[in-house]
N, C-alpha and C. Protein backbone atom coordinates (compact mmCIF):
# COMPACT_ATOMS: atom_id res chain seq x y z
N UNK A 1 84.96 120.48 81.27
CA UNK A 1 83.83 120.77 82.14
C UNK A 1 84.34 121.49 83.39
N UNK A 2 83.56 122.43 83.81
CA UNK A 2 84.02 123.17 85.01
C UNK A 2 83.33 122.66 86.01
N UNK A 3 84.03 122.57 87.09
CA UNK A 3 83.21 121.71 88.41
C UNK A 3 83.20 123.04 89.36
N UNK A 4 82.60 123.04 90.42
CA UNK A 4 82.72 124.17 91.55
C UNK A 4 83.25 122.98 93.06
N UNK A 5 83.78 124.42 93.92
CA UNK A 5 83.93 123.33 94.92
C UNK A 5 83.32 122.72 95.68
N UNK A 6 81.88 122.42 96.01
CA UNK A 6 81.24 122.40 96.38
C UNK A 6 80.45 121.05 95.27
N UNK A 7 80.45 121.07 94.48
CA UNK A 7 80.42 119.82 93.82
C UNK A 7 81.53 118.84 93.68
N UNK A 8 82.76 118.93 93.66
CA UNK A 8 83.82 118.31 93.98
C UNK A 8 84.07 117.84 95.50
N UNK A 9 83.44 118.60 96.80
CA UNK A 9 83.72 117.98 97.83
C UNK A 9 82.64 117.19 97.66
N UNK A 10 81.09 117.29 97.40
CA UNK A 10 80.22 116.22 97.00
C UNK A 10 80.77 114.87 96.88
N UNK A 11 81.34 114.96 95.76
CA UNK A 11 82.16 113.70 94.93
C UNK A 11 83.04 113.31 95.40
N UNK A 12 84.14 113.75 96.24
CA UNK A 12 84.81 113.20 97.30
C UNK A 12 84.27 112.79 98.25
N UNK A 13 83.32 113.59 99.18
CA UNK A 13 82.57 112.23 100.53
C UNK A 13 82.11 110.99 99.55
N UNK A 14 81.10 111.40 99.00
CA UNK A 14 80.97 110.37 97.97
C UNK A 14 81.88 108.91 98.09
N UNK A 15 82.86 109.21 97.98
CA UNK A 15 83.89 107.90 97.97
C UNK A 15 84.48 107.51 99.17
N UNK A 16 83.98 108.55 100.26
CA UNK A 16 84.38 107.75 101.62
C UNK A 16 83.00 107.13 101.74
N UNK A 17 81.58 107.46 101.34
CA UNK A 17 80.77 106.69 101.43
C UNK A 17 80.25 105.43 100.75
N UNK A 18 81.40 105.39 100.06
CA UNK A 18 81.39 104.28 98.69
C UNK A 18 81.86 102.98 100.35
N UNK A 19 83.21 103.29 100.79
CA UNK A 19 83.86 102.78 101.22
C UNK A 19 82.81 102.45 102.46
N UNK A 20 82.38 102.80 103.30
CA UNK A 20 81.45 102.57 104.38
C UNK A 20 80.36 101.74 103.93
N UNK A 21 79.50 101.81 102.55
CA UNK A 21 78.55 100.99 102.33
C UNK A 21 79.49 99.25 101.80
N UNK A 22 80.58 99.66 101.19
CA UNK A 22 81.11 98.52 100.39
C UNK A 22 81.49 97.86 101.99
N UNK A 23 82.05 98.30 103.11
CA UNK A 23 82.57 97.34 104.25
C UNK A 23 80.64 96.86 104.78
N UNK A 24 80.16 97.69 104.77
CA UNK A 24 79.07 97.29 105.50
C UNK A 24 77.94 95.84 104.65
N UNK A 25 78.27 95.93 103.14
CA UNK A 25 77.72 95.09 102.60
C UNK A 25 78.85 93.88 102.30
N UNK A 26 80.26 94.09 102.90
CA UNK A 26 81.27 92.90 102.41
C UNK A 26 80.97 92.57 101.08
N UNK A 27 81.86 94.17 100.46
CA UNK A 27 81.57 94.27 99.07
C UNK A 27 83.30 94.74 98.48
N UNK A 28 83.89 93.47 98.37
CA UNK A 28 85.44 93.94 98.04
C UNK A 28 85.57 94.77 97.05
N UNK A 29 84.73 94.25 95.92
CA UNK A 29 84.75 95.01 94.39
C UNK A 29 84.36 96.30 94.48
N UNK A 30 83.56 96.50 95.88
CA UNK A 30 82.89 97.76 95.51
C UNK A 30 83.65 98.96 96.33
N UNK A 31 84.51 98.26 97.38
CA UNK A 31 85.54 98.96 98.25
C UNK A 31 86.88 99.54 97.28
N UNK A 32 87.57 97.96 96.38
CA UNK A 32 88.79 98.74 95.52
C UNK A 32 88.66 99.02 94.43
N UNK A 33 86.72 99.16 93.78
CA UNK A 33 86.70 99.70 92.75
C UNK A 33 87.29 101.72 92.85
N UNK A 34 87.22 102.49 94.51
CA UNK A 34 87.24 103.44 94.80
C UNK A 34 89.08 103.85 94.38
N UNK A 35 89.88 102.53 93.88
CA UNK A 35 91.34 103.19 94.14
C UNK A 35 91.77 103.37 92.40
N UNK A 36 92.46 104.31 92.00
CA UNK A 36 93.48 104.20 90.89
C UNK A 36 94.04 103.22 90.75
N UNK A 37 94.57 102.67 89.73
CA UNK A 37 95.31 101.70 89.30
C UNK A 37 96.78 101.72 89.68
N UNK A 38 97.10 103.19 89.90
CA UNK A 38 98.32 102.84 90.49
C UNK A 38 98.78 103.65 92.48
N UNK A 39 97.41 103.50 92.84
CA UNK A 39 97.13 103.69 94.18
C UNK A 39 98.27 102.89 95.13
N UNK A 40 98.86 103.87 95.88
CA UNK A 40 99.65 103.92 97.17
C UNK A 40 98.95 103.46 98.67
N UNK A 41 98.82 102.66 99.11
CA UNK A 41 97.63 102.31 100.84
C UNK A 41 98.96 101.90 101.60
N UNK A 42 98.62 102.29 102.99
CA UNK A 42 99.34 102.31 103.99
C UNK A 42 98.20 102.01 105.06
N UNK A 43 97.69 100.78 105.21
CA UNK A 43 96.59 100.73 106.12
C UNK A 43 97.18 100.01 107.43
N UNK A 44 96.19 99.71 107.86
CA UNK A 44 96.37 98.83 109.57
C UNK A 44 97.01 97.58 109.33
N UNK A 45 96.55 96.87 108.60
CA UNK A 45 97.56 95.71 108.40
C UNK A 45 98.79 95.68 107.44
N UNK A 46 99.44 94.47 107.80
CA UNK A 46 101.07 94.63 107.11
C UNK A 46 100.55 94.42 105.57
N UNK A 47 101.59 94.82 104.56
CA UNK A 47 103.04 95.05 104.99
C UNK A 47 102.58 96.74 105.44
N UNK A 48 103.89 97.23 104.95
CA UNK A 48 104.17 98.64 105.73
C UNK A 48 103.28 99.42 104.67
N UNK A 49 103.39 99.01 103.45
CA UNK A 49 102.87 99.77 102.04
C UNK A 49 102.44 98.87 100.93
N UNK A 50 101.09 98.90 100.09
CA UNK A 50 101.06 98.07 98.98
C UNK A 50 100.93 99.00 97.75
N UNK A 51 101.26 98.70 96.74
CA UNK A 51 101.22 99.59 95.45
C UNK A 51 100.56 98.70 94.28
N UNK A 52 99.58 99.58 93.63
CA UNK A 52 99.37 98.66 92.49
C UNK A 52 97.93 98.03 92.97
N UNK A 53 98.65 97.07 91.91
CA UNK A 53 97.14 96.16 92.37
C UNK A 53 96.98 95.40 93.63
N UNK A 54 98.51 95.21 94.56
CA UNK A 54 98.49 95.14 95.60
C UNK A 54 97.79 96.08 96.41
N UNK A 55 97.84 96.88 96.40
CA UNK A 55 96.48 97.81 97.23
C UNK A 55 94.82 97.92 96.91
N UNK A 56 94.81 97.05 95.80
CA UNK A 56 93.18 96.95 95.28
C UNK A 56 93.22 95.77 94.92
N UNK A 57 93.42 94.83 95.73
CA UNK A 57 93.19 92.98 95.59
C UNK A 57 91.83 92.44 96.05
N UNK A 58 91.04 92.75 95.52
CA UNK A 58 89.31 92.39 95.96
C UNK A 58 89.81 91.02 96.51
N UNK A 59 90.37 90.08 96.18
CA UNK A 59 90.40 89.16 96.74
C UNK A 59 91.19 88.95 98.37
N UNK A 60 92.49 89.55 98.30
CA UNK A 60 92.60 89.91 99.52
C UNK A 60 92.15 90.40 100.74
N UNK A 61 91.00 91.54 100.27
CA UNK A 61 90.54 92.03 100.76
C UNK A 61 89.25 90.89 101.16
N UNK A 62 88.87 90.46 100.72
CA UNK A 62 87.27 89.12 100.65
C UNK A 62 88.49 88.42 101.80
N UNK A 63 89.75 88.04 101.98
CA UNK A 63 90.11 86.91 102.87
C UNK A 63 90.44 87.94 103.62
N UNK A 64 90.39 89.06 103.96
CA UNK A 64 90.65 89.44 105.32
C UNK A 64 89.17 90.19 105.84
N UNK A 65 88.27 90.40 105.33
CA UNK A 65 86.92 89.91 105.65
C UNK A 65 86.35 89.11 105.89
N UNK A 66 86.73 87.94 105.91
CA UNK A 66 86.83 86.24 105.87
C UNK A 66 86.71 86.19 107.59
N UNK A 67 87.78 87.33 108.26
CA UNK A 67 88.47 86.82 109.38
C UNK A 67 86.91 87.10 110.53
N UNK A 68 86.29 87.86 110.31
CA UNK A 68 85.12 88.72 110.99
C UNK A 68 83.88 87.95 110.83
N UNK A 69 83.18 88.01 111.83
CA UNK A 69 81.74 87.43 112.17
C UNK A 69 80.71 88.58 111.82
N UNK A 70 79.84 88.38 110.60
CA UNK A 70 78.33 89.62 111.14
C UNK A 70 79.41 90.91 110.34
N UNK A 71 78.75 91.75 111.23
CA UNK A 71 78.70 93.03 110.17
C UNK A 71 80.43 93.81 110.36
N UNK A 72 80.94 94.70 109.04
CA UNK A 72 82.22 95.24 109.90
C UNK A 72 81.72 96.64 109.07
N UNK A 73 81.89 97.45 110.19
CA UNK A 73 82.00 99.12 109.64
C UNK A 73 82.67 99.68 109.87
N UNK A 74 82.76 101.05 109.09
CA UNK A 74 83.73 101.86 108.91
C UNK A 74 83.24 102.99 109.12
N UNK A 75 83.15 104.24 109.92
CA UNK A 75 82.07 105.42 109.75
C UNK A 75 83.27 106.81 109.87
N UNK A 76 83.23 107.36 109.17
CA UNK A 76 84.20 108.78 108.70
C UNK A 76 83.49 109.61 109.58
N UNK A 77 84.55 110.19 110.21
CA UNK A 77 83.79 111.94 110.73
C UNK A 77 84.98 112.85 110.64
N UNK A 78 84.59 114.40 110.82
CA UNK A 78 85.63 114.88 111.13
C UNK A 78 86.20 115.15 109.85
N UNK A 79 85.87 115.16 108.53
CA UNK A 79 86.64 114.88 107.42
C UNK A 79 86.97 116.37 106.86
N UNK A 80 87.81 116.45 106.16
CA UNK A 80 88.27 118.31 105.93
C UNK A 80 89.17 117.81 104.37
N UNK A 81 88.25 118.74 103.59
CA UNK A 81 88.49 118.66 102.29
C UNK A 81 89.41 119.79 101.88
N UNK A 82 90.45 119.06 100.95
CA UNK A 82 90.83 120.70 100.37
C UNK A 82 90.93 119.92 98.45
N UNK A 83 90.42 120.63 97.90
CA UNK A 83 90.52 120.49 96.56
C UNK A 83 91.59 121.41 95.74
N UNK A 84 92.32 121.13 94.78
CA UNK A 84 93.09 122.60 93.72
C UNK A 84 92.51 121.45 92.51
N UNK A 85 92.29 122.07 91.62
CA UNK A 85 92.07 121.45 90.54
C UNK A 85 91.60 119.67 90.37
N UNK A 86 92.40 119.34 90.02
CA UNK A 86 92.20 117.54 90.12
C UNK A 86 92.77 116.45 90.78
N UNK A 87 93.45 117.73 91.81
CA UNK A 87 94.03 117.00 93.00
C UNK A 87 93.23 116.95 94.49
N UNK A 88 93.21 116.36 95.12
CA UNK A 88 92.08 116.94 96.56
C UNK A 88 93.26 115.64 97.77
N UNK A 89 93.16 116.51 98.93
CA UNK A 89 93.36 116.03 100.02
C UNK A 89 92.19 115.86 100.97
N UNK A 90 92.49 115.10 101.57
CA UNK A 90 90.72 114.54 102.95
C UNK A 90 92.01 114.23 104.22
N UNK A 91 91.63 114.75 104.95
CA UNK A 91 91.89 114.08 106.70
C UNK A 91 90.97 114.02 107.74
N UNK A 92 90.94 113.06 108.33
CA UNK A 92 89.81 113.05 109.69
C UNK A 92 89.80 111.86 109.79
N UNK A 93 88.98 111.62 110.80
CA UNK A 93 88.59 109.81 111.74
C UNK A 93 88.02 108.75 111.42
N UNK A 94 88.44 107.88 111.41
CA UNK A 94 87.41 106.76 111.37
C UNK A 94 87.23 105.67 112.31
N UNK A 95 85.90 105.35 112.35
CA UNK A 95 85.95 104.19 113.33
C UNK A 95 85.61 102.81 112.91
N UNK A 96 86.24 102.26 113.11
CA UNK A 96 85.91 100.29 112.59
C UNK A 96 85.26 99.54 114.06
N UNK A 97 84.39 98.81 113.44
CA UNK A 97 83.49 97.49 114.70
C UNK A 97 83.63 96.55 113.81
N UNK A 98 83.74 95.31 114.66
CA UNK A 98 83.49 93.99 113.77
C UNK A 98 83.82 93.37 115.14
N UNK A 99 83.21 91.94 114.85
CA UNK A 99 83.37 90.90 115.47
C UNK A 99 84.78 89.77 115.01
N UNK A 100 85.98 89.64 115.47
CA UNK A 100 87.00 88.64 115.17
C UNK A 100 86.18 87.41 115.18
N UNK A 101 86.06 86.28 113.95
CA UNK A 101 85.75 84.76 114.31
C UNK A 101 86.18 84.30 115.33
N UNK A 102 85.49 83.81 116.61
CA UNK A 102 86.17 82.81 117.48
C UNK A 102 85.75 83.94 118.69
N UNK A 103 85.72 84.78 118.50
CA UNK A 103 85.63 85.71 119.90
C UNK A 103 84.24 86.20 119.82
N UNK A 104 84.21 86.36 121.38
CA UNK A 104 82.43 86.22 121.94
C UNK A 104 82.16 87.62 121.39
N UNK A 105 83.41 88.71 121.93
CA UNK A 105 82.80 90.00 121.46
C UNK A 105 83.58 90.86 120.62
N UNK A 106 82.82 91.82 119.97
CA UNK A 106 83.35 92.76 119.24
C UNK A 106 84.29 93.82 119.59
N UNK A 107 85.22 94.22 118.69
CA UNK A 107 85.60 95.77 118.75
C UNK A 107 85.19 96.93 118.28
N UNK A 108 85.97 97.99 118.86
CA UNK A 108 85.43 99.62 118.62
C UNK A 108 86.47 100.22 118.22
N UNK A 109 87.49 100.71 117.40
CA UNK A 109 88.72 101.92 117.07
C UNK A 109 88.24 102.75 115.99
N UNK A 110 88.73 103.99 116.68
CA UNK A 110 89.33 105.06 116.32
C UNK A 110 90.70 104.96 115.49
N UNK A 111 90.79 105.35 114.38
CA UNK A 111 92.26 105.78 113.79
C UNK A 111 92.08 106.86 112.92
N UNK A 112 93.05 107.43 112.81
CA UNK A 112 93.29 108.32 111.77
C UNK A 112 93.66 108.36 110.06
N UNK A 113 92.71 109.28 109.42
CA UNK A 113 93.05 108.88 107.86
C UNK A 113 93.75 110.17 107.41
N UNK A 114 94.30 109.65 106.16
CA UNK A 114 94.60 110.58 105.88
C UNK A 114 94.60 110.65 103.83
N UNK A 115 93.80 110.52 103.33
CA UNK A 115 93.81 110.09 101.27
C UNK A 115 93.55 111.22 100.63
N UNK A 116 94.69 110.64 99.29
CA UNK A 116 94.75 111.58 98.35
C UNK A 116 94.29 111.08 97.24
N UNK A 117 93.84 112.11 96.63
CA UNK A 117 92.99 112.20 94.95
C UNK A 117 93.21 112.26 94.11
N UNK A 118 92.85 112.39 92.87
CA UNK A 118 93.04 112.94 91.54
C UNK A 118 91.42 112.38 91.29
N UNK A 119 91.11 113.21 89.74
CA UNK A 119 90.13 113.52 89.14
C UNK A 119 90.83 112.43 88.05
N UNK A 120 90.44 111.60 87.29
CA UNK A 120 90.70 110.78 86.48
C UNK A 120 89.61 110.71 85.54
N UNK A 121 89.40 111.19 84.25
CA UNK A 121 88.51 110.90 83.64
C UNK A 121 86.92 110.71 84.18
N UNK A 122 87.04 112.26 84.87
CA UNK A 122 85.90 112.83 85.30
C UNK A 122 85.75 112.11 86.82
N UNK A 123 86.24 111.15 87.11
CA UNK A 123 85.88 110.21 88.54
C UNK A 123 87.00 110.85 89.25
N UNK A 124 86.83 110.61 90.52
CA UNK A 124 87.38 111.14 91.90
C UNK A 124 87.98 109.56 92.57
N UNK A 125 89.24 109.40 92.64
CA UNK A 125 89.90 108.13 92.32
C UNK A 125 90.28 107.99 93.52
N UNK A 126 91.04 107.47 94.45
CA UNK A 126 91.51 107.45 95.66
C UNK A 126 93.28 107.07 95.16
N UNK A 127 94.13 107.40 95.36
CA UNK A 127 95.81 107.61 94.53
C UNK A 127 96.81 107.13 95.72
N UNK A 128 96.39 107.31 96.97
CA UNK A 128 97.29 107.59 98.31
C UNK A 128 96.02 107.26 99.93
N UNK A 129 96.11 106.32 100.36
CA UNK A 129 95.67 106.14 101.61
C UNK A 129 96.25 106.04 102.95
N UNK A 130 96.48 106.49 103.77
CA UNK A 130 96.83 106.03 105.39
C UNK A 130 96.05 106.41 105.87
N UNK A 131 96.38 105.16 106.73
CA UNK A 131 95.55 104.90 108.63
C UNK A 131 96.61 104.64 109.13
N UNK A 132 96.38 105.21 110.50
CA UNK A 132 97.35 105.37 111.82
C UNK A 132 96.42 104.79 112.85
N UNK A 133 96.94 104.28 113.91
CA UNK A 133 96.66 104.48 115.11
C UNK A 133 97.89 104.79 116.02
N UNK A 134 97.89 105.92 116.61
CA UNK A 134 98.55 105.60 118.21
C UNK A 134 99.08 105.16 118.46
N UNK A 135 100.26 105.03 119.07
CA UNK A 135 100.70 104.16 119.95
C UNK A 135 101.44 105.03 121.51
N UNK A 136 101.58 104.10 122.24
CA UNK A 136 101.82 104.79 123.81
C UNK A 136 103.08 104.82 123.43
N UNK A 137 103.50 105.96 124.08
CA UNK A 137 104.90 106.36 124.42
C UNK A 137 106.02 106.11 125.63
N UNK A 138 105.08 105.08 126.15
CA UNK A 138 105.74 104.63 127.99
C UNK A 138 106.74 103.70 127.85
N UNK A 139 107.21 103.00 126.50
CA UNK A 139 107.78 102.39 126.52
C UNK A 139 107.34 100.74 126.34
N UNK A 140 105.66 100.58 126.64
CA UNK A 140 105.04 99.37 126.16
C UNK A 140 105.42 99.64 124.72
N UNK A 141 105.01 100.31 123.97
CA UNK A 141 104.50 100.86 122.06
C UNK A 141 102.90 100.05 121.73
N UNK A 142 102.25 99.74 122.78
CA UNK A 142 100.86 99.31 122.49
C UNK A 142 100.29 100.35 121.70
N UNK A 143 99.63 99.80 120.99
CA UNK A 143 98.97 100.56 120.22
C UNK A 143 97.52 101.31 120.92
N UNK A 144 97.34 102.37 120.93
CA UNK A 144 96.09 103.16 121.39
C UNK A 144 95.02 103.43 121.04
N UNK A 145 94.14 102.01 120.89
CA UNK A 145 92.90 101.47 119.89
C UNK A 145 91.93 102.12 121.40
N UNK A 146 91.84 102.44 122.60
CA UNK A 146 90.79 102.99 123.41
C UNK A 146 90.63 104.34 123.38
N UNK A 147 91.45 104.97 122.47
CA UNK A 147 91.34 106.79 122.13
C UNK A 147 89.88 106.88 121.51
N UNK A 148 89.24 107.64 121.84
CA UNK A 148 87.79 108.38 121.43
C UNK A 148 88.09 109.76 121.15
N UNK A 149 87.27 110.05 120.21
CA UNK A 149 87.29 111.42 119.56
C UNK A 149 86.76 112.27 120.74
């Protein structure tokens, strides 16, 4: 089947919007149904890298949703597609809110993404994820969660 590009970037937001409705409904299955089976993530929390089914552990993922009060989102902007065949790259922003259990109020960050693709039996798979944030260079190394786009 021949796809155009323009239907292929379709199908790629597509799966960052998979990911925004699945955090917004605290929907694990429906968040690492978006990864390959043998998907690479490099996210905000440790370790440094998970592979495998370590990077698509619905259950892991349900206990670190566990940690949050009320709603947690995720909202993409900024996103820049490049497709070649059945490979596609995405980079741009995202921002996370949620409430930590135990604390009166919520947070707001900015970080940076950066995921890679493949076309897998017609689906648009997620293969490779990182998030970054910031960090200061003064010699604290705090991380720079008050950066706004």
């Amino acid at each position: 089947m021949t796809h155009t590009l323009v239907q292929d970037e379709v199908a790629i937001l597509a799966v960052f919007t998979e990911h925004e409705e699945g955090m917004r409904l605290r929907d694990p299955a429906r968040i690492v149904a978006r990864y390959a089976v043998d998907a690479v993530t490099c996210t905000l929390a440790p370790p440094l890298r998970n592979t495998g089914l370590d990077a698509r552990d619905p259950e892991a993922l349900a206990g670190w949703m566990a940690g949050f009060s009320g709603p947690i989102t995720i909202e993409h902007r900024d996103l820049e597609v490049a497709v070649a065949g059945d490979v596609a790259f995405v980079h741009g922003l995202a921002r996370m809110a949620a409430v930590p259990v135990g604390y009166p109020e919520g947070f707001s960050m900015w970080m940076r993404t950066t995921v890679g693709l493949r076309r897998r039996d017609g689906r648009w798979l997620v293969t490779h994820e990182h998030q970054s944030v910031p960090f200061h260079m003064d010699g604290s190394f705090l991380a720079a969660t008050d950066l706004e786009p």
